[in-house]
C-alpha atoms as a PDB file:
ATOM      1  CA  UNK A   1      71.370 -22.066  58.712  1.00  0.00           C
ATOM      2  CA  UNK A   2      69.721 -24.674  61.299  1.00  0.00           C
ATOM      3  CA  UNK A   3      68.871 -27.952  60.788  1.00  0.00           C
ATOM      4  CA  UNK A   4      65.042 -29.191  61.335  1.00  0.00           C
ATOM      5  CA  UNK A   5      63.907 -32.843  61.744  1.00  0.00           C
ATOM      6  CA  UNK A   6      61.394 -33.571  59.359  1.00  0.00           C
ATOM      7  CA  UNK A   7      59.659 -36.440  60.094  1.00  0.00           C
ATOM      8  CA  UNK A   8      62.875 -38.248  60.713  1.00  0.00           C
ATOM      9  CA  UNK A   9      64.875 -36.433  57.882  1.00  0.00           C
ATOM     10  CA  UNK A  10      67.333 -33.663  59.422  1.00  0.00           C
ATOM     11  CA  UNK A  11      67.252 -30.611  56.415  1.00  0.00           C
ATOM     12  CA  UNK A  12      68.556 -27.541  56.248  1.00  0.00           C
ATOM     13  CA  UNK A  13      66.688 -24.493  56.899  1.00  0.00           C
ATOM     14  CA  UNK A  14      66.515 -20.800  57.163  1.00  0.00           C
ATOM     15  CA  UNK A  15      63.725 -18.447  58.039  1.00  0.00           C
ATOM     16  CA  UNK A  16      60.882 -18.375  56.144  1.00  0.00           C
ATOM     17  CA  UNK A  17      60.571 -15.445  53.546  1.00  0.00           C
ATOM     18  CA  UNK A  18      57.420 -15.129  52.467  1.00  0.00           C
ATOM     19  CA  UNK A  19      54.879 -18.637  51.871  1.00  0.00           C
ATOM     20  CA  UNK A  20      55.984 -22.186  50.924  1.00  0.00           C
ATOM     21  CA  UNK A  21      54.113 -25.142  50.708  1.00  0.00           C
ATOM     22  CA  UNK A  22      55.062 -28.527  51.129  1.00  0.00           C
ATOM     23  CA  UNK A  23      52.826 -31.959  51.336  1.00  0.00           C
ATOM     24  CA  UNK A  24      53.857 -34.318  53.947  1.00  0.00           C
ATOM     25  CA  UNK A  25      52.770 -37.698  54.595  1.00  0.00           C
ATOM     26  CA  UNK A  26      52.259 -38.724  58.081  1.00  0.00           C
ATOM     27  CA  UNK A  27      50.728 -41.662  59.525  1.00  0.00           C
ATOM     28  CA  UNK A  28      48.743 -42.473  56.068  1.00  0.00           C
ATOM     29  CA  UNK A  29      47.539 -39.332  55.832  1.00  0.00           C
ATOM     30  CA  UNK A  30      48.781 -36.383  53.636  1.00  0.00           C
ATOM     31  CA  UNK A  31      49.241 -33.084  55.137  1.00  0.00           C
ATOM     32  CA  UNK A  32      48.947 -29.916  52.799  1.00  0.00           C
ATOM     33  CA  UNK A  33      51.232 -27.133  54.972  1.00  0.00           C
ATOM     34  CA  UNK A  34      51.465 -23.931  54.255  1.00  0.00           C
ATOM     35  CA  UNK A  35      54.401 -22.370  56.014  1.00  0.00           C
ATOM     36  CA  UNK A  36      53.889 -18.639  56.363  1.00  0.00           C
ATOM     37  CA  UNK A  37      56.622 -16.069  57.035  1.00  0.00           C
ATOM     38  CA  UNK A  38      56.114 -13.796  60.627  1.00  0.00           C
ATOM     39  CA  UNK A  39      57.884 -11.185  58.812  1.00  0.00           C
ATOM     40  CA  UNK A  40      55.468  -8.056  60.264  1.00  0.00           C
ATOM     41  CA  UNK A  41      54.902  -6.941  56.398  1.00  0.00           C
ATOM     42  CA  UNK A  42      53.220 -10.377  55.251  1.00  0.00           C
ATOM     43  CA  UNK A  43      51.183 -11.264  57.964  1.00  0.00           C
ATOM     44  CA  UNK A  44      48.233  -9.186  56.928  1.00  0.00           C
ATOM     45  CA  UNK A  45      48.438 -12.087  53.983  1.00  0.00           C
ATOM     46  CA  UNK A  46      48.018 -14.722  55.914  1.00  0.00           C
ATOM     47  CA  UNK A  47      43.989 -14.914  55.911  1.00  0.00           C
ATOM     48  CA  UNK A  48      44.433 -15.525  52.093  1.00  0.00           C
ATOM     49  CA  UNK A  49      45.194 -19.148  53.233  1.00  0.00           C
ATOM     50  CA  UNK A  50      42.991 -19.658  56.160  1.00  0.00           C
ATOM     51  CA  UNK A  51      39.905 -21.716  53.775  1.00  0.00           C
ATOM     52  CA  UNK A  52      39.229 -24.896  54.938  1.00  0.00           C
ATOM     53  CA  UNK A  53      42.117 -25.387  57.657  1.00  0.00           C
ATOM     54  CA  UNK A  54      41.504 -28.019  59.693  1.00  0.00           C
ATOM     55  CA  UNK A  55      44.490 -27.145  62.292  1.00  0.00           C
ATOM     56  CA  UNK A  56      47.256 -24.068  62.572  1.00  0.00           C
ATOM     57  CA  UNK A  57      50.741 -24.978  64.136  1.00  0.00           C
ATOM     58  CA  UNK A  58      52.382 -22.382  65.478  1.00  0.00           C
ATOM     59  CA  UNK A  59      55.971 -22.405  66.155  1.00  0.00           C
ATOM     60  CA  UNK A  60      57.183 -20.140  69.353  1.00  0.00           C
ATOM     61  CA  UNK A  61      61.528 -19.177  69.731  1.00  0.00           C
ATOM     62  CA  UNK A  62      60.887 -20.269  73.503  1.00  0.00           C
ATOM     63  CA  UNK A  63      64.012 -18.207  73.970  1.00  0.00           C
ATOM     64  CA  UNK A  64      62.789 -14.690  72.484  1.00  0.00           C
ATOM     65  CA  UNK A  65      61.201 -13.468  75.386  1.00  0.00           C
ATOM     66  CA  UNK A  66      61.233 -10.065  74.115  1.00  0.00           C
ATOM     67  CA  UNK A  67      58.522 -11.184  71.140  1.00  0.00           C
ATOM     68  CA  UNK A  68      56.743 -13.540  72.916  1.00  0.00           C
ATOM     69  CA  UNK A  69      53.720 -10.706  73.683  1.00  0.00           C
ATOM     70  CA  UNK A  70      53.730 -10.040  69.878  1.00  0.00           C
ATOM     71  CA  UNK A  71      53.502 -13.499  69.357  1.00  0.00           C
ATOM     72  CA  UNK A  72      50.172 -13.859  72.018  1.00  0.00           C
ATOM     73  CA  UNK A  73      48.409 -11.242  70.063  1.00  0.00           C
ATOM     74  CA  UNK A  74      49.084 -12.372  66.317  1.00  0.00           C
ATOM     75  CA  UNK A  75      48.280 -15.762  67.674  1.00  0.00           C
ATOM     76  CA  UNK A  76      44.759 -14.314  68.706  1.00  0.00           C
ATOM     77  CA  UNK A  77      44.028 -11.987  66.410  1.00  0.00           C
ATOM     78  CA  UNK A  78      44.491 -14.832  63.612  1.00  0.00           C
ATOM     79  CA  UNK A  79      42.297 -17.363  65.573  1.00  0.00           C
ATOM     80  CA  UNK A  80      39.740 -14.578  65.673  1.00  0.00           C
ATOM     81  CA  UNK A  81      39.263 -15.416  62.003  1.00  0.00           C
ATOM     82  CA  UNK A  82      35.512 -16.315  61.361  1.00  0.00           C
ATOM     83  CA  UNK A  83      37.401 -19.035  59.256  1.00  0.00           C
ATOM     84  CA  UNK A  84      40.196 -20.644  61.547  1.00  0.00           C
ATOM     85  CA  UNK A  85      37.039 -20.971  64.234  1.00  0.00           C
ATOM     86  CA  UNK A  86      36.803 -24.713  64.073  1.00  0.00           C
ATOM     87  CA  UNK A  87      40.798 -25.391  63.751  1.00  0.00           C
ATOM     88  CA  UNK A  88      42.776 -27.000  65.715  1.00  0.00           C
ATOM     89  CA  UNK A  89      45.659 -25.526  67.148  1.00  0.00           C
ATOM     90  CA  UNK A  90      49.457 -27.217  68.195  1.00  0.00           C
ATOM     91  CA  UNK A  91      51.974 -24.720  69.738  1.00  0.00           C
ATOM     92  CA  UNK A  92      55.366 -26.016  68.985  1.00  0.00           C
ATOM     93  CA  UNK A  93      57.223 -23.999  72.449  1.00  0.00           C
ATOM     94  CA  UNK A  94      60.659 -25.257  70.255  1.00  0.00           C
ATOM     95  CA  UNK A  95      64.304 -23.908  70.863  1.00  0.00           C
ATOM     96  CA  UNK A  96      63.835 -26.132  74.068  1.00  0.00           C
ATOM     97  CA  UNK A  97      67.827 -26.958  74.118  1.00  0.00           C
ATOM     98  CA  UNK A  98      68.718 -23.631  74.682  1.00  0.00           C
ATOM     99  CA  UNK A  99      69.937 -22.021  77.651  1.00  0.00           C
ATOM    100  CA  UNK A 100      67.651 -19.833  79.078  1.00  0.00           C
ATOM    101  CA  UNK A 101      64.094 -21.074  77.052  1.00  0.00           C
ATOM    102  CA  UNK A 102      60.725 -20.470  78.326  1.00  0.00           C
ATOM    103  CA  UNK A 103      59.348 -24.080  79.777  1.00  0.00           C
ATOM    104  CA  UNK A 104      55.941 -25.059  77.747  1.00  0.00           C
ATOM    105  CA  UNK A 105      54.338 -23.675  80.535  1.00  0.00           C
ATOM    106  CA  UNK A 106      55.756 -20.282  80.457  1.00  0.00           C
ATOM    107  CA  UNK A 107      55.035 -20.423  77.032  1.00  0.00           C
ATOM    108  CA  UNK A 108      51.260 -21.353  77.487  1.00  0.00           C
ATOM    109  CA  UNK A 109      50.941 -18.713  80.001  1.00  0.00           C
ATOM    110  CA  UNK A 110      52.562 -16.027  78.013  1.00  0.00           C
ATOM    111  CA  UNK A 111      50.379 -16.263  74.969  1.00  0.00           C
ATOM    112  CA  UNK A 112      47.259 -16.911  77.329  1.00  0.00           C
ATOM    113  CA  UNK A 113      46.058 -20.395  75.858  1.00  0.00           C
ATOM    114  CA  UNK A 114      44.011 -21.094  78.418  1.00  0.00           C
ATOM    115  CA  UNK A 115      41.669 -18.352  76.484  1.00  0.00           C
ATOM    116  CA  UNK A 116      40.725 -20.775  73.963  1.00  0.00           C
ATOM    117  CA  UNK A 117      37.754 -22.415  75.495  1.00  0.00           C
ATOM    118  CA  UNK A 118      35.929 -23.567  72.116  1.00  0.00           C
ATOM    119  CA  UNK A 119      39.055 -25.053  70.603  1.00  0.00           C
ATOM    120  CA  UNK A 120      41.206 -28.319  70.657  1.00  0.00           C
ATOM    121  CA  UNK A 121      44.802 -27.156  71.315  1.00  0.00           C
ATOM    122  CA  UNK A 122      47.387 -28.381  72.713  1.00  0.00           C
ATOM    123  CA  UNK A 123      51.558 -26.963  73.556  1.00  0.00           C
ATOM    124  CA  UNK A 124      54.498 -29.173  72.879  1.00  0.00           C
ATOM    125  CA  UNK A 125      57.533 -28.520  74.454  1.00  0.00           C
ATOM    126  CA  UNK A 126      60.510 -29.178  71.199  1.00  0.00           C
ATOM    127  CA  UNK A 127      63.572 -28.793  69.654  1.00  0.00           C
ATOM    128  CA  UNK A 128      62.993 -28.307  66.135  1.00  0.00           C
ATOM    129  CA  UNK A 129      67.361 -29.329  65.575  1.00  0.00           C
ATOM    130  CA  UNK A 130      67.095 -32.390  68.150  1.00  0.00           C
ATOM    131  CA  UNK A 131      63.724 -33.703  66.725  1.00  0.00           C
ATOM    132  CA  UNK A 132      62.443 -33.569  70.048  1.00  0.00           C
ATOM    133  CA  UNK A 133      58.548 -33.296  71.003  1.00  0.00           C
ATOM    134  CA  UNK A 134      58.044 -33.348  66.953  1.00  0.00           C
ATOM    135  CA  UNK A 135      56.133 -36.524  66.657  1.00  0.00           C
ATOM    136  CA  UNK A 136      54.483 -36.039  70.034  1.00  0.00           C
ATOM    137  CA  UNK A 137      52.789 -32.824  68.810  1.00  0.00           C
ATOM    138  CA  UNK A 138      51.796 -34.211  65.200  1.00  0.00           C
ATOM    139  CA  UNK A 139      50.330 -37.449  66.643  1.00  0.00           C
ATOM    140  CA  UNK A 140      48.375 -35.114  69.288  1.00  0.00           C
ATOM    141  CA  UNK A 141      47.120 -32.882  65.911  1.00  0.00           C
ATOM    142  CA  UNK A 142      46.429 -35.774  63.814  1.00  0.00           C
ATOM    143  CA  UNK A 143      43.972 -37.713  66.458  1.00  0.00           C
ATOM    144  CA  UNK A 144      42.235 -34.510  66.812  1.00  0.00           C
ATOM    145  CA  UNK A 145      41.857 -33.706  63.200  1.00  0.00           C
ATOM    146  CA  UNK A 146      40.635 -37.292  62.237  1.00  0.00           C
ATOM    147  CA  UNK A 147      38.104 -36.842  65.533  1.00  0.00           C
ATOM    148  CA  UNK A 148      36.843 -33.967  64.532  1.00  0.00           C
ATOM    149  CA  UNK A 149      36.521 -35.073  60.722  1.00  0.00           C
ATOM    150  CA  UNK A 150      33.763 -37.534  62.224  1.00  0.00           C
END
């Protein structure tokens, strides 16, 4: 089990099986997430929660290099999504206190980011167990999202 800073609150966690949804409140405003499991058998189910998303975060293991090009195309295929096309998007490049992890940068280049020309997004460099880069990323996503809600 790892621990993950939550806002400020270290938890315990495990890998996501399956979907789970938590509201979190963040800067006055409530978030509805929906944390979806990469597990290659559900992610044909993720579109079923793509209505009316104003952002995706999506969290890269900057140290598995070895699914990082599987990661690129699920990443693209599922902003392809006629409904996803006016979301936001915040890479989390987390496992950043590891030996051996992909900078942000590496990560950016590796999933090709610099594709997403009609899209606010933005890469975080973090460490989900530290709480590092956390709050940076959110306040990034929630300035967007309350810009683009204008």
């Amino acid at each position: 089990m790892e621990s993950l800073s939550q806002i400020g609150e270290v938890i315990n966690t495990k890998p996501t099986i399956g979907f789970n949804v938590e509201t979190l409140s963040y800067k006055n405003l409530k978030l509805n997430v929906w944390d979806l499991g990469g597990q290659t058998s559900i992610r044909p189910y993720w579109r079923c929660y793509y209505a009316n998303t104003a952002a995706v975060i999506f969290v890269v293991d900057s140290t598995d290099r070895d699914r990082i090009d599987i990661a690129s195309k699920e990443l693209h295929l599922m902003l392809s999504e006629e409904e996803l096309s006016d979301s936001a998007l915040l890479v989390f490049a987390n496992k950043q206190d590891q030996p051996g992890a992909l900078s942000a940068a590496e990560v950016s280049k590796a999933l090709n980011l610099v594709e997403l020309k009609d899209r606010s997004w933005s890469i975080v460099a973090s460490s989900a167990i530290k709480g590092e880069g956390l709050t940076e990323g959110l306040d990034w996503l929630i300035d967007v999202i309350k810009e683009e809600q204008m």
